[in-house]
N, C-alpha and C. Protein backbone atom coordinates (compact mmCIF):
# COMPACT_ATOMS: atom_id res chain seq x y z
N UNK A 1 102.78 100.62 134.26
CA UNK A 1 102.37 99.77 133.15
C UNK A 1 103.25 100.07 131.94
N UNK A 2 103.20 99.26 131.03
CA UNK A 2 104.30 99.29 129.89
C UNK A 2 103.63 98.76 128.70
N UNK A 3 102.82 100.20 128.49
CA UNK A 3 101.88 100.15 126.85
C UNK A 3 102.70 99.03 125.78
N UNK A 4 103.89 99.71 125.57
CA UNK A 4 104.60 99.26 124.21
C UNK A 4 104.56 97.30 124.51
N UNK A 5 104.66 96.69 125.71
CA UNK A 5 104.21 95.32 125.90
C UNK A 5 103.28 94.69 125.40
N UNK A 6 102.07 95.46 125.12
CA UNK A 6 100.89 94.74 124.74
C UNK A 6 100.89 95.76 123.41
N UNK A 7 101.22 96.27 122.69
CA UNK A 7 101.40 96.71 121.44
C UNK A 7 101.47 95.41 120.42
N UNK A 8 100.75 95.08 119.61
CA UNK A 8 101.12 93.63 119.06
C UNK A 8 101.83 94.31 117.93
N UNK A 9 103.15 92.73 117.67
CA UNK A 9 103.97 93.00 117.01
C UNK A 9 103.10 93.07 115.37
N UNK A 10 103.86 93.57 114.54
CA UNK A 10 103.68 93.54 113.24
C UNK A 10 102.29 93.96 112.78
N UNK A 11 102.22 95.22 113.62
CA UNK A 11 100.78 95.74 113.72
C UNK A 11 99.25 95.50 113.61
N UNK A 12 99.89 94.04 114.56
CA UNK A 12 98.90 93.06 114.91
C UNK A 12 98.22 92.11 113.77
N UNK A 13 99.48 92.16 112.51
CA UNK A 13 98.90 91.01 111.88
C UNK A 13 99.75 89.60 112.19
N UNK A 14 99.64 88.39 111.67
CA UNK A 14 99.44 87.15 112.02
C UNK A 14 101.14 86.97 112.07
N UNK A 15 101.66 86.69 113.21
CA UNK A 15 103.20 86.68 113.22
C UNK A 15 103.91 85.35 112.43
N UNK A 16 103.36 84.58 112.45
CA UNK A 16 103.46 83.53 111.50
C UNK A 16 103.18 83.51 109.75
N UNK A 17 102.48 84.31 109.81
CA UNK A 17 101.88 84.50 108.30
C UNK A 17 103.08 85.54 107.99
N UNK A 18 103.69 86.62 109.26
CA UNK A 18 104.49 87.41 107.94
C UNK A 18 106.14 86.58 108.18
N UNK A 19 106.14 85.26 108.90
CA UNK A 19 107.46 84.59 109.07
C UNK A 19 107.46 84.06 107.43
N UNK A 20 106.23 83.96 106.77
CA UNK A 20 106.50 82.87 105.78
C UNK A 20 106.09 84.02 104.36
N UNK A 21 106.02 85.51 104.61
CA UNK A 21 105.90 86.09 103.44
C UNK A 21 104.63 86.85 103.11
N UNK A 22 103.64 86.27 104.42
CA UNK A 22 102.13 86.84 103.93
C UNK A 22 102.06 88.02 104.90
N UNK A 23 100.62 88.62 104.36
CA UNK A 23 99.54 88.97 105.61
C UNK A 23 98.04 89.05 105.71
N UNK A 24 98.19 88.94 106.93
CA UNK A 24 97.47 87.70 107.22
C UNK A 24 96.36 88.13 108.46
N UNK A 25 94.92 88.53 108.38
CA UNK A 25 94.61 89.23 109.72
C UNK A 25 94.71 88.07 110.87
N UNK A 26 94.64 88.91 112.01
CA UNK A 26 94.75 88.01 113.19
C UNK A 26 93.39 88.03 114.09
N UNK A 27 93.50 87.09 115.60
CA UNK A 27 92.29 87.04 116.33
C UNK A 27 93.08 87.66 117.68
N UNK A 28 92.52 88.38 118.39
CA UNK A 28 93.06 89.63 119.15
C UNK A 28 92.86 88.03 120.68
N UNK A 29 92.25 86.83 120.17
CA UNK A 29 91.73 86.15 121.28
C UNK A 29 93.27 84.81 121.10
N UNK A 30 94.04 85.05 120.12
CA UNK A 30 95.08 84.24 119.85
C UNK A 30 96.50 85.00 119.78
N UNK A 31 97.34 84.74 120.58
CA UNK A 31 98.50 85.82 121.02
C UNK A 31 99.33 84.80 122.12
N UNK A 32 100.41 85.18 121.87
CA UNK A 32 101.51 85.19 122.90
C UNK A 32 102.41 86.01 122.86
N UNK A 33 103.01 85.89 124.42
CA UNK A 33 103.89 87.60 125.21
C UNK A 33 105.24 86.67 125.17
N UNK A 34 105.93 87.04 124.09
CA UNK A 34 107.17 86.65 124.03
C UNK A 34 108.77 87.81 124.17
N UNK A 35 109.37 87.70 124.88
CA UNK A 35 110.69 88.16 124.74
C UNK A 35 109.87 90.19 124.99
N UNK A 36 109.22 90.15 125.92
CA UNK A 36 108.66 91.58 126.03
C UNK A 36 107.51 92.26 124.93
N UNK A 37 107.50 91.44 124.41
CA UNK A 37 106.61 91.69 122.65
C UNK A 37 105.20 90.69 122.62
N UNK A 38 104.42 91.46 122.16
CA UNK A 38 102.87 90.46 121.84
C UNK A 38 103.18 90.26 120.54
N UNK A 39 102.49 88.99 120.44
CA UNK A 39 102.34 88.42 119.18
C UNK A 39 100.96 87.43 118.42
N UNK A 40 100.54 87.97 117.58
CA UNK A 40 99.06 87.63 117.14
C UNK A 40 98.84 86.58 116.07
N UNK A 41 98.13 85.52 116.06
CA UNK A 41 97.88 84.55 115.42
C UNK A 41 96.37 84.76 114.59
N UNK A 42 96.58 83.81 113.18
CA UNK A 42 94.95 83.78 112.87
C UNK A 42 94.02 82.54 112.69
N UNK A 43 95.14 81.60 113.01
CA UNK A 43 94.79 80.75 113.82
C UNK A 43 94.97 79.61 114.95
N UNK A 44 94.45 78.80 115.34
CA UNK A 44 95.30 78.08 116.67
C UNK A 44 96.71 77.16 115.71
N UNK A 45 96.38 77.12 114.66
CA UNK A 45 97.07 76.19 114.29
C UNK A 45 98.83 76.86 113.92
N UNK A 46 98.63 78.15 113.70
CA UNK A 46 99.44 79.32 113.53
C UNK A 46 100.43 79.27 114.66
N UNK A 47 99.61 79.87 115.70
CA UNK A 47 100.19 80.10 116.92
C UNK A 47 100.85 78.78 117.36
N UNK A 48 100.32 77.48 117.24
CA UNK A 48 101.09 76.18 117.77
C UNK A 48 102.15 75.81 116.93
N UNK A 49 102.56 76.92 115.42
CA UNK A 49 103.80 76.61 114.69
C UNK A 49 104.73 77.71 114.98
N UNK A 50 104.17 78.70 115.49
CA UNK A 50 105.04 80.31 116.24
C UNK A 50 105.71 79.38 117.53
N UNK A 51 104.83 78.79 118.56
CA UNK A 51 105.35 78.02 119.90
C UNK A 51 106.13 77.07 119.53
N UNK A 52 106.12 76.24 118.16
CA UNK A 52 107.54 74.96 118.27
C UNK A 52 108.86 75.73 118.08
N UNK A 53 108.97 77.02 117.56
CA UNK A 53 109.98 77.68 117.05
C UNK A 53 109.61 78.98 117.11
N UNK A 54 110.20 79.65 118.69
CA UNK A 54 109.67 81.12 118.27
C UNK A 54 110.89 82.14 118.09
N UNK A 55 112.01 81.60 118.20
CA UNK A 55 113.11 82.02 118.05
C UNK A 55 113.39 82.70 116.58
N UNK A 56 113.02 81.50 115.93
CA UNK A 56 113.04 81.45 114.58
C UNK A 56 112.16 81.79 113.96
N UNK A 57 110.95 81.85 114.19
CA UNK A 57 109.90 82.34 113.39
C UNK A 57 109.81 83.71 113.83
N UNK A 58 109.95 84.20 114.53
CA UNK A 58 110.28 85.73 115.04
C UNK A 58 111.75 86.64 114.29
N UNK A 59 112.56 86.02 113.82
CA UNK A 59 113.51 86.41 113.27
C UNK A 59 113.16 86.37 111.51
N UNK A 60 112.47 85.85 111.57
CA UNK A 60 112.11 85.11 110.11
C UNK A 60 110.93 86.26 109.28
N UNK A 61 109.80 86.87 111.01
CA UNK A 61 109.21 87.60 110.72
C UNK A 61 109.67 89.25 110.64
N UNK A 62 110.77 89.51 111.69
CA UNK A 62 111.30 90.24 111.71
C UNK A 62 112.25 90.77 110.25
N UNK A 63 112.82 89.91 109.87
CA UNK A 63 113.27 89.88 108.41
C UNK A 63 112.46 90.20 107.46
N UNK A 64 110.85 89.79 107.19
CA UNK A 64 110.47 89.81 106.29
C UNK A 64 109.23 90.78 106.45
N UNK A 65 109.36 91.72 107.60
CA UNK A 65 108.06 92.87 107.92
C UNK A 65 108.26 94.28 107.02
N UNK A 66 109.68 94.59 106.84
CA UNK A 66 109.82 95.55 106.11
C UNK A 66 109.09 95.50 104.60
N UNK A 67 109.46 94.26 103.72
CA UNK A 67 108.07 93.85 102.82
C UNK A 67 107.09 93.98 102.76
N UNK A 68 106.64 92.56 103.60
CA UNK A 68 105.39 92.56 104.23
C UNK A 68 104.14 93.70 104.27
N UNK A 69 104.74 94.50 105.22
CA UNK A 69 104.30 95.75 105.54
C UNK A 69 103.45 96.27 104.49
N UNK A 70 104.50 96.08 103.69
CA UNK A 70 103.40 97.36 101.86
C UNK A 70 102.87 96.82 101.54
N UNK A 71 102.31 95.15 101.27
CA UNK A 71 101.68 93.76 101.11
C UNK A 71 100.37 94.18 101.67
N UNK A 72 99.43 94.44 100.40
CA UNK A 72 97.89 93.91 101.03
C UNK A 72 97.90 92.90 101.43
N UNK A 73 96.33 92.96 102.23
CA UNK A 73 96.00 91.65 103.14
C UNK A 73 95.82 90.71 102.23
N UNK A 74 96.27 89.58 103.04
CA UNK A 74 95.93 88.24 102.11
C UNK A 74 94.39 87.66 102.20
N UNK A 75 93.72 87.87 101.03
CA UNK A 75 92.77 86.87 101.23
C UNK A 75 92.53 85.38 101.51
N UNK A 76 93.65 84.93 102.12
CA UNK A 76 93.52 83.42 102.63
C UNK A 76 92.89 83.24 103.96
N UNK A 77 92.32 82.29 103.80
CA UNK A 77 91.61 81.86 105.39
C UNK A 77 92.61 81.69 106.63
N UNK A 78 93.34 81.81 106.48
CA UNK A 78 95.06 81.88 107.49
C UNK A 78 95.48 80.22 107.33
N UNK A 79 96.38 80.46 108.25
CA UNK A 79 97.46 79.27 108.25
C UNK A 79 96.70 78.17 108.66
């Protein structure tokens, strides 16, 4: 088995929320296994803008986690 697979990325907050600058909690019941990596949504509507572009929104989040990261949670109802 290969723990670090199901490790969600961005320490399981909303992979979309930190593509665009936030954070954002997620639903452990909304996720996709991309490129060897989990990835967590907070909402369906999230995750169906991570799936038109995950190339890009993964690079986008990847870019902007080092930020992010020190960023309290956002009190927004998610994406």
């Amino acid at each position: 088995m290969e723990p670090a697979k199901f490790t969600p990325s961005y320490q399981g907050y909303c992979a979309t929320a930190v593509a665009q600058g936030m954070k954002l909690a997620s639903s452990p019941e909304l996720f996709v296994v991309e490129g060897g990596k989990t990835y967590l949504f907070s909402t369906a509507q999230a995750k169906q803008m991570f799936e038109m572009d995950k190339k890009g929104t993964i690079a986008k989040a990847d870019a902007n986690w080092p930020k992010v990261s020190k960023m309290p949670v956002s009190k927004m109802g998610g994406l």
